[in-house]
Protein backbone atom coordinates (compact mmCIF):
# COMPACT_ATOMS: atom_id res chain seq x y z
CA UNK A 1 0.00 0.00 0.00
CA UNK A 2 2.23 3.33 -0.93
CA UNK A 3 2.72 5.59 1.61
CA UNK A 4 1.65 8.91 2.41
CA UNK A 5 3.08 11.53 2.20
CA UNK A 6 5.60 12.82 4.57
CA UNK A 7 4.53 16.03 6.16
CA UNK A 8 6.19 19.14 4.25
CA UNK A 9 7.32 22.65 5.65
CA UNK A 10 4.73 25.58 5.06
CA UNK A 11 6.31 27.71 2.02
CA UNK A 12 5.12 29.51 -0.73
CA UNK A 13 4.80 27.19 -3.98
CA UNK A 14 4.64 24.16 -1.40
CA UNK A 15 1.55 21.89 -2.32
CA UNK A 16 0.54 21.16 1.32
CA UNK A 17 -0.12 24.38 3.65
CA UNK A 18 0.82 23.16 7.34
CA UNK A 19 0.10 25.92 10.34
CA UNK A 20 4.09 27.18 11.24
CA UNK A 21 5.13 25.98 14.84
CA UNK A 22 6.35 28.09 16.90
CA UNK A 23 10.30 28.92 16.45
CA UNK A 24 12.42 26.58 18.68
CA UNK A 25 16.37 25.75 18.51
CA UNK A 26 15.61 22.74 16.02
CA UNK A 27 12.11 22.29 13.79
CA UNK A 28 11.71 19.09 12.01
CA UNK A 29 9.67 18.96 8.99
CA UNK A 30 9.78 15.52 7.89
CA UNK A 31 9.20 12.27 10.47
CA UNK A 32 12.62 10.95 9.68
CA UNK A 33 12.88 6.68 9.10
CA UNK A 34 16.59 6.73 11.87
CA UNK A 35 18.85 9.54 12.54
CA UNK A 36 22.32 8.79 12.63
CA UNK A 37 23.87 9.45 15.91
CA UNK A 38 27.48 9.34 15.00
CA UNK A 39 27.61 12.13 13.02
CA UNK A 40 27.77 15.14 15.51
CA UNK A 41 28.21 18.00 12.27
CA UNK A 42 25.05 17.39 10.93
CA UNK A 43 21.28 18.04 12.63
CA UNK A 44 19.13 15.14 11.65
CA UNK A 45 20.86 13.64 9.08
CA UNK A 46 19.16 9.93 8.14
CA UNK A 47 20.08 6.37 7.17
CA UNK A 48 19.24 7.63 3.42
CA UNK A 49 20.86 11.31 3.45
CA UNK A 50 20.11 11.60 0.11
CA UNK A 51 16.37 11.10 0.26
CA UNK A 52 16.90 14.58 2.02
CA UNK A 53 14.95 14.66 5.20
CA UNK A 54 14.78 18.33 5.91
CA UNK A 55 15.08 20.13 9.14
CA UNK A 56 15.01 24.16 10.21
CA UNK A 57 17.60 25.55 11.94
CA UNK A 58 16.56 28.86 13.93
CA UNK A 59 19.55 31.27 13.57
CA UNK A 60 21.77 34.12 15.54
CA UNK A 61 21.19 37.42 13.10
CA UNK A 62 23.50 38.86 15.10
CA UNK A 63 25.85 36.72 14.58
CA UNK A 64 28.70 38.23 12.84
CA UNK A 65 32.16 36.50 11.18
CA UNK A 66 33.80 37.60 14.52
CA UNK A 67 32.10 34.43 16.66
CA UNK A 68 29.97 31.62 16.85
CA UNK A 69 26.87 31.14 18.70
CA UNK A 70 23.86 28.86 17.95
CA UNK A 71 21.98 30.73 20.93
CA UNK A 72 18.71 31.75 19.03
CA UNK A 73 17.07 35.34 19.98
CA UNK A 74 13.62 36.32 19.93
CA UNK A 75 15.05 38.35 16.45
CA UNK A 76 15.32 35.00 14.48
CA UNK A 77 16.07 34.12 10.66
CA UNK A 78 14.93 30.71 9.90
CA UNK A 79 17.20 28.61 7.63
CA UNK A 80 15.53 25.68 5.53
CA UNK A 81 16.89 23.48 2.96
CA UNK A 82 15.36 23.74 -0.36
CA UNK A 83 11.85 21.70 -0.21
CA UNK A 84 11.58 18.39 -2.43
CA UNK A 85 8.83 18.03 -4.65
CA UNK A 86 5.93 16.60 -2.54
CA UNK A 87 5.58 13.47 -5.13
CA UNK A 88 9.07 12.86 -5.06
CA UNK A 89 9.54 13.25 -1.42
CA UNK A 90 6.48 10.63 -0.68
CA UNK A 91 8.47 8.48 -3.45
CA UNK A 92 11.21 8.19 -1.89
CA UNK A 93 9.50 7.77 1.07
CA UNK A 94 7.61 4.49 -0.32
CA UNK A 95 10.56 2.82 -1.09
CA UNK A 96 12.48 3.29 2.66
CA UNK A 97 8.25 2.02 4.09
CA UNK A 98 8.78 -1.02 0.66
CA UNK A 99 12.42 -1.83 1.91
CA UNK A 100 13.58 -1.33 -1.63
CA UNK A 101 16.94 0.69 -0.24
CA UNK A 102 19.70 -1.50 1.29
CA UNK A 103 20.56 -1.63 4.64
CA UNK A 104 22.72 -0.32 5.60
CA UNK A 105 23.03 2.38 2.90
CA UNK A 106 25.51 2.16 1.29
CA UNK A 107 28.34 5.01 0.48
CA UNK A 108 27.55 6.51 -3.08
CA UNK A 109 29.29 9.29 -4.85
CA UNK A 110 27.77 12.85 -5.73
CA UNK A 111 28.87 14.99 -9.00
CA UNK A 112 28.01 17.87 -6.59
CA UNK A 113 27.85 17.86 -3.21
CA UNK A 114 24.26 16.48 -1.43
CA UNK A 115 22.38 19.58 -0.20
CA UNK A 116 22.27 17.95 3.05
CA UNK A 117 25.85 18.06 4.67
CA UNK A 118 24.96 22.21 4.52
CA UNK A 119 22.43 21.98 7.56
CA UNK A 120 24.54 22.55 10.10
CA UNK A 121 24.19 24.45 13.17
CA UNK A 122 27.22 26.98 12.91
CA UNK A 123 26.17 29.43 10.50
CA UNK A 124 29.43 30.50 9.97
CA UNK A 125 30.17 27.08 8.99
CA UNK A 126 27.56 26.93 6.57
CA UNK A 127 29.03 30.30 5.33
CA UNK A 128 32.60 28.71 4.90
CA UNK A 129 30.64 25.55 2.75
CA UNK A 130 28.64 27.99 0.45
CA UNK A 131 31.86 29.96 -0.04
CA UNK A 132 33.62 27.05 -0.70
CA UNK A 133 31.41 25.45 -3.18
CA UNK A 134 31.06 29.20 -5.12
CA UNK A 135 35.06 29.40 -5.18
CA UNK A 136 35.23 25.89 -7.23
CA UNK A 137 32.01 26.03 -8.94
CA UNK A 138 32.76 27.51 -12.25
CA UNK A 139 36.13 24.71 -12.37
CA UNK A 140 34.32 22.12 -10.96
CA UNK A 141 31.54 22.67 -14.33
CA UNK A 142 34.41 22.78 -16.64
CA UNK A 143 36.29 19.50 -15.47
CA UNK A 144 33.08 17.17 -14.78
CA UNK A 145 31.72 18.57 -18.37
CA UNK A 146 34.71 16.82 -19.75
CA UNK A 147 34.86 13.71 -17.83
CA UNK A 148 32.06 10.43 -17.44
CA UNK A 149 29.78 11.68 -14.64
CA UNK A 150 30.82 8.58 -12.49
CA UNK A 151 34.33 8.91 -12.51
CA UNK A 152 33.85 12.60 -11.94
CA UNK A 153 31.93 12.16 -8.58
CA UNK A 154 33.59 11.57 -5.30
CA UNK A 155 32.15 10.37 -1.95
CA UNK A 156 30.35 12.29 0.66
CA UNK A 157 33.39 12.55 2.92
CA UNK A 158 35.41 14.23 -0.13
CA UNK A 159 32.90 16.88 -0.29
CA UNK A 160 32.84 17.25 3.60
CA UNK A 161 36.28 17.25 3.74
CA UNK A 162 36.57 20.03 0.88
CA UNK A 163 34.03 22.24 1.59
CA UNK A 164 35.09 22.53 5.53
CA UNK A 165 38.55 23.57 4.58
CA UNK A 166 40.13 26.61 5.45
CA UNK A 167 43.41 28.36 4.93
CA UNK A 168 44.54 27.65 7.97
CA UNK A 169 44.76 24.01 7.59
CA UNK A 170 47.32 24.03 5.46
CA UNK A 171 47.57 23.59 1.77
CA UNK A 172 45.17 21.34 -0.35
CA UNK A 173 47.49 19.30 -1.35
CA UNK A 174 48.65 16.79 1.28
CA UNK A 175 51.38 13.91 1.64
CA UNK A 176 50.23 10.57 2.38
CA UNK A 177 53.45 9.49 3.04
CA UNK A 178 53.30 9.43 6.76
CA UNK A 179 49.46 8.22 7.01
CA UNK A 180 49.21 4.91 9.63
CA UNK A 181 47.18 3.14 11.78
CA UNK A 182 43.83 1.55 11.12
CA UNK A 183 42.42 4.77 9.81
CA UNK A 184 45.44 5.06 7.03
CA UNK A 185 43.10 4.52 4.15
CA UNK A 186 40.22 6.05 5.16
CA UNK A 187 42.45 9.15 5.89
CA UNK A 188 44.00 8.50 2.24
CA UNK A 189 40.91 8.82 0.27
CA UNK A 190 40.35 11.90 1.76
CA UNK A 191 43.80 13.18 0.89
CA UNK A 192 43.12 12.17 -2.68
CA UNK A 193 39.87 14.22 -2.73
CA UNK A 194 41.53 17.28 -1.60
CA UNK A 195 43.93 16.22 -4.08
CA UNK A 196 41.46 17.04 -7.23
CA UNK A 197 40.08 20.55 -5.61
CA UNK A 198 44.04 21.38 -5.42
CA UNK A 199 44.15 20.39 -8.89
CA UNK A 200 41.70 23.03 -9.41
CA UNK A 201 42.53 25.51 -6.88
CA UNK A 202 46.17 25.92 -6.27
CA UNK A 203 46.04 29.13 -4.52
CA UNK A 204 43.26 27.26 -2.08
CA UNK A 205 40.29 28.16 -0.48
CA UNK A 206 39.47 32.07 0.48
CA UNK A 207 40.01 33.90 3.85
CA UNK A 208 36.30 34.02 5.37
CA UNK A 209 36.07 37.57 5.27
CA UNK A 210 36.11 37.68 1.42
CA UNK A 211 32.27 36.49 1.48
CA UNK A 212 30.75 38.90 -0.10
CA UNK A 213 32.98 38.42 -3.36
CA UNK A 214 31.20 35.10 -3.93
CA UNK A 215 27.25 35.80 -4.96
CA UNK A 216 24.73 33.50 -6.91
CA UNK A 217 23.46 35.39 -10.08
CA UNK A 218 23.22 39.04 -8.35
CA UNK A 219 22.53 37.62 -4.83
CA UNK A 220 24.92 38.34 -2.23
CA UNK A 221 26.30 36.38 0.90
CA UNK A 222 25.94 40.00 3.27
CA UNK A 223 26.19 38.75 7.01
CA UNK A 224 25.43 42.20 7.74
CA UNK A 225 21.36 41.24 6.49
CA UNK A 226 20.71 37.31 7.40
CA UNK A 227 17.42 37.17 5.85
CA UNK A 228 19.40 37.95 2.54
CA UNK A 229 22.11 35.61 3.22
CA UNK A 230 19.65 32.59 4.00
CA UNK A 231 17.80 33.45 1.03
CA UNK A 232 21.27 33.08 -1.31
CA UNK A 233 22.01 29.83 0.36
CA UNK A 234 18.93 28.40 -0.51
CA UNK A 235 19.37 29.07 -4.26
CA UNK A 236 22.59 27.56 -3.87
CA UNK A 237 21.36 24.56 -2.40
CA UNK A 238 18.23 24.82 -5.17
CA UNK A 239 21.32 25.07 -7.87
CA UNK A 240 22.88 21.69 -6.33
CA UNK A 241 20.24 19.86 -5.92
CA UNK A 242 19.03 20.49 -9.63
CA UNK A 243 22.06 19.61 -11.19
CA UNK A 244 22.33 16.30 -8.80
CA UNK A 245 18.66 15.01 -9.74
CA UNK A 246 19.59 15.89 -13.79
CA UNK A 247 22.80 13.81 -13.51
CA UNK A 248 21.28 10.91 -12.13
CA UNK A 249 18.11 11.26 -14.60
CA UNK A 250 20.60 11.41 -17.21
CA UNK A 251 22.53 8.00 -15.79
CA UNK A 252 19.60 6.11 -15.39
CA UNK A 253 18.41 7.35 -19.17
CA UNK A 254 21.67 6.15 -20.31
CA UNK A 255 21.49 2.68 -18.17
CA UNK A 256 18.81 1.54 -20.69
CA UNK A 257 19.89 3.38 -23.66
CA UNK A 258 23.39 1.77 -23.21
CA UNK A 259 21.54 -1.61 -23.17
CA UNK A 260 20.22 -1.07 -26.47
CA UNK A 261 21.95 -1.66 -29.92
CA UNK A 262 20.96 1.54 -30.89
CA UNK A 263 23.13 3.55 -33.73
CA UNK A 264 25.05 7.03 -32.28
CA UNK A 265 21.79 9.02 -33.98
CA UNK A 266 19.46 7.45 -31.73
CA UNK A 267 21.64 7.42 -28.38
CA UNK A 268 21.26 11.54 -29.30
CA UNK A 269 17.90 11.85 -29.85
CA UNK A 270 17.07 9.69 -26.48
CA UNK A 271 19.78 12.21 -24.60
CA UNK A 272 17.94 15.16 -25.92
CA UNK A 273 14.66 14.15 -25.11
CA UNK A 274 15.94 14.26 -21.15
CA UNK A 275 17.41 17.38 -21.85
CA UNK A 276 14.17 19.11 -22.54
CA UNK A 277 12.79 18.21 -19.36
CA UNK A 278 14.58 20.95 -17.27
CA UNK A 279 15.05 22.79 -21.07
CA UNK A 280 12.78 26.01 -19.36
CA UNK A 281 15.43 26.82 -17.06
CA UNK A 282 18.15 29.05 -18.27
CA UNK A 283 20.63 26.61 -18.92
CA UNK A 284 24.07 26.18 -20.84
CA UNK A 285 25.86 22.99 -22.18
CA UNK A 286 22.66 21.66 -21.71
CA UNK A 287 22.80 20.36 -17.77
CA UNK A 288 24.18 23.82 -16.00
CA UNK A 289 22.12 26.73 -14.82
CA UNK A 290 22.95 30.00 -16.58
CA UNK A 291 21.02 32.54 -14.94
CA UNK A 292 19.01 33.47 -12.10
CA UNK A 293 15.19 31.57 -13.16
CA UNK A 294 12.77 33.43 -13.22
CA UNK A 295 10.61 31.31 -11.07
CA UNK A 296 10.28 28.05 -10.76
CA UNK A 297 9.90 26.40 -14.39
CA UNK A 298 10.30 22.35 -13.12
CA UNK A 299 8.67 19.89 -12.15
CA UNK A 300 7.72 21.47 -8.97
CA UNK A 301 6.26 24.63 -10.60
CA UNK A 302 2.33 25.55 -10.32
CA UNK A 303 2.80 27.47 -13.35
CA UNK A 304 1.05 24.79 -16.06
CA UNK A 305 3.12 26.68 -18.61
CA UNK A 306 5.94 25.17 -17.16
CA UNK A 307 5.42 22.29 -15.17
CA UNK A 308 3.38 20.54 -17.53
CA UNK A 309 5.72 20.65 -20.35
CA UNK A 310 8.42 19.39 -17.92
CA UNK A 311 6.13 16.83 -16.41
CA UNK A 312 5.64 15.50 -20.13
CA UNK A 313 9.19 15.43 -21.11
CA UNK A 314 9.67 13.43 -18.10
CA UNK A 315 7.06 11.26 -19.07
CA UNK A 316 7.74 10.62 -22.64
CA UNK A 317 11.68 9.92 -21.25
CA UNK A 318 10.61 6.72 -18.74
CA UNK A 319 7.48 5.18 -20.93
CA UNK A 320 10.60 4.06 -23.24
CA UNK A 321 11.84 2.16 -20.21
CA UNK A 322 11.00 -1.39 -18.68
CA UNK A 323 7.49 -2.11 -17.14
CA UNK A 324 6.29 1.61 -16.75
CA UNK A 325 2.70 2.12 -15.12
CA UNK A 326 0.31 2.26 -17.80
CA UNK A 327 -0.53 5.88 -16.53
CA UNK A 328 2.75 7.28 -17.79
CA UNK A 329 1.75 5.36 -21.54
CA UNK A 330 -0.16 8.23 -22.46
CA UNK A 331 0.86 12.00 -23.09
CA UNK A 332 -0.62 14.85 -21.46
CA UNK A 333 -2.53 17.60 -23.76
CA UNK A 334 -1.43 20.33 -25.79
CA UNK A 335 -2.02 23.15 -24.37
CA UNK A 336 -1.13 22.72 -20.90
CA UNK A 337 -4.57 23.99 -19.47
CA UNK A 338 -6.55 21.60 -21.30
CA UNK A 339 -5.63 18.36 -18.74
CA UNK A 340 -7.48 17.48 -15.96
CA UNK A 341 -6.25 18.71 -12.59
CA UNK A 342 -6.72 15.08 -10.92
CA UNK A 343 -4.96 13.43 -14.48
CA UNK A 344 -1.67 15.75 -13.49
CA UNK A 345 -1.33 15.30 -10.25
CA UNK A 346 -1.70 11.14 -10.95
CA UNK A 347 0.77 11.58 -13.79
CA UNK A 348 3.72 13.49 -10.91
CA UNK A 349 2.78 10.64 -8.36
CA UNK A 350 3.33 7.98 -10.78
CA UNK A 351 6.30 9.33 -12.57
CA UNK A 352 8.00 9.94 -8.78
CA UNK A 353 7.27 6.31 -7.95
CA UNK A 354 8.14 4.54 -11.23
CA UNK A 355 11.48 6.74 -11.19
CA UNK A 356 12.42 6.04 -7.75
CA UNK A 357 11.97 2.72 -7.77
CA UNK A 358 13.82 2.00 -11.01
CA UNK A 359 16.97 4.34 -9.58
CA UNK A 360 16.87 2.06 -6.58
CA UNK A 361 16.56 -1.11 -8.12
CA UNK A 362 19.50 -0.19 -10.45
CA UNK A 363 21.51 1.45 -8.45
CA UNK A 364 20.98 0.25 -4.75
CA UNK A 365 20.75 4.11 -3.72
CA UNK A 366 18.58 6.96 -3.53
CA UNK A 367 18.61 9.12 -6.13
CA UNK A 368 18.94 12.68 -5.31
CA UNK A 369 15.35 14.34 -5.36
CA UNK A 370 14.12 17.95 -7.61
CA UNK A 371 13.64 20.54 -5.17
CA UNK A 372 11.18 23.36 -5.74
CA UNK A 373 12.84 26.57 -6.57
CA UNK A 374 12.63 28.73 -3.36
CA UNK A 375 9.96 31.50 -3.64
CA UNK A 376 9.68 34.34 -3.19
CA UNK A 377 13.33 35.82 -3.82
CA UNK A 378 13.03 38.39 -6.07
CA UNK A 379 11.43 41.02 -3.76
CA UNK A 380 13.60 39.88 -0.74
């Protein structure tokens, strides 16, 4: 029997409208399958961190680059991770209630970093992640655009690892020379990740205090206004988790594809048909965002204009594959207004759960999830 689905954060352009709680230190929004209590740098990470169980942090605004406190005020700025797509979340959900994911999870690798390892409680550590990632992010788009997506991806401890350095640890680049004891090769691996970013940065990661020279298509990192700053985060985090759920569409596209004796000609055409789905986003080389969006044109849009032409891409894309539902056989109509409201919405639940399942099946991981774009940002 599938699940329902998991309880979502009130936002604007989120499909379920919950009452707010009141602000406390920690606010989940999702009921969580097991949190893992090792990890002591992330708040409510779970077993499947890439299914993206979302919490809110309740911030400092006075917090400045000077110290760190996690002592909320009664003058609060809430930060959220970007919000999954209700279908996809309750998709993912399904297969954790189904027992379709491993157990334990098993380590995969990310061609950007999981949105997840960001909620932390330091904001200033956030800060020093987000600067991170918009130091190496133009390099990071030119070397994975020339490489196979897998061997371009690195674990979740090489991202960790990278995107919580700072100058005074020392250089990137690091001898493994002396490395021993039973931790040797774990403690290798992550010498070898840092090892690639060096590769790519050999001047290293920026001083702290150059934040505001980093901003996401006009938007600024300003400490000085931390309703601004958690707003640019966000679209970071929207950014990352884009480009992570079109990669792993486009692997699982290419998983059957690849099966195929098809001729070069066709292998195109199938490649381009994915490409359309996220093809109302200002995008370049075909998979990267190019400009700020002007709203959200996905999967998760209310916009019909948008998210119906998406939804059928999508569709069109996975009714090629094994065994899909017969409700993903047919195509939605031209123009977008002319479906049925309750048609859609059965179309995004089954297209979630066929997807998810497949990715699982295929892969023995979660995929990583569409978020919705967070709105509003332009007046803020």
């Amino acid at each position: 029997m599938p699940c329902k689905p998991c309880p979502t954060r009130p936002e604007i352009g989120s499909r379920q409208a919950l009452p707010c709680p009141a602000p406390t230190t920690l606010l989940p929004t999702h009921r969580a399958p097991q949190w893992d209590p090792l990890d002591t740098n992330l708040v409510g990470r779970s077993r499947y961190p890439h299914a993206q169980i979302h919490l809110i942090l309740v911030l400092d605004p006075q917090q400045q680059p000077t110290r760190s406190t996690n002592a909320p005020d009664s003058n609060t700025v809430a930060f959220t991770l970007p919000a999954n797509v209700p279908e996809w979340s309750a998709a993912i959900a399904e297969c954790q209630a189904l027992q379709l994911l491993p157990s334990p999870a098993p380590g995969r690798l990310y061609i950007v970093p999981p949105s997840h390892i960001f909620l932390v409680k330091d904001r200033l550590k956030r800060l020093r992640m987000v600067v991170n990632w918009l130091h190496v992010r133009e390099s990071w788009f030119a070397r994975i655009q020339k490489m196979d997506p897998q061997e371009a991806s690195i674990n979740i401890q090489g991202w960790r690892d990278y995107l919580t350095h700072s100058p005074d640890r020392g250089s990137l680049q690091r001898s493994t020379a002396n490395l021993s004891g039973r931790k040797a090769q774990k403690k290798a691996l992550s010498v070898n990740s840092l090892l690639i970013f060096h590769t790519l940065l050999p001047n290293g990661v920026p001083q702290l205090d150059r934040y505001r020279d980093y901003t996401w298509f006009g938007h600024t990192l300003d400490s000085e206004d931390p309703e601004q700053q958690v707003v640019t985060e966000r679209l970071v985090l929207w950014e990352i988790d884009e480009l992570g759920f079109r990669y792993d569409f486009l692997r699982l596209a290419r998983h059957f594809t690849n099966a195929l004796s098809l001729p070069e000609e066709r292998h195109a055409l199938q490649e381009e048909a994915v490409y359309r789905i996220w093809s109302a986003f200002p995008t370049r080389d075909k998979m990267f965002i190019d400009g700020k969006p002007p709203g959200d044109c996905g999967l998760g849009s209310f916009i019909w204009n948008f998210s119906i032409p998406s939804l059928e891409a999508a569709r069109h894309v996975v009714s090629t594959w094994p065994n899909p539902p017969r409700e993903l056989l047919s195509p939605l109509l031209t123009p977008p207004e002319a479906n049925n409201l309750l048609v859609v919405r059965h179309v995004q639940q089954k297209l979630a759960q066929f997807y998810c399942q497949t990715y699982v099946k295929i892969f023995q991981a979660a995929p990583v999830l569409p978020s919705q774009l967070p709105l509003p940002f332009v007046s803020l």
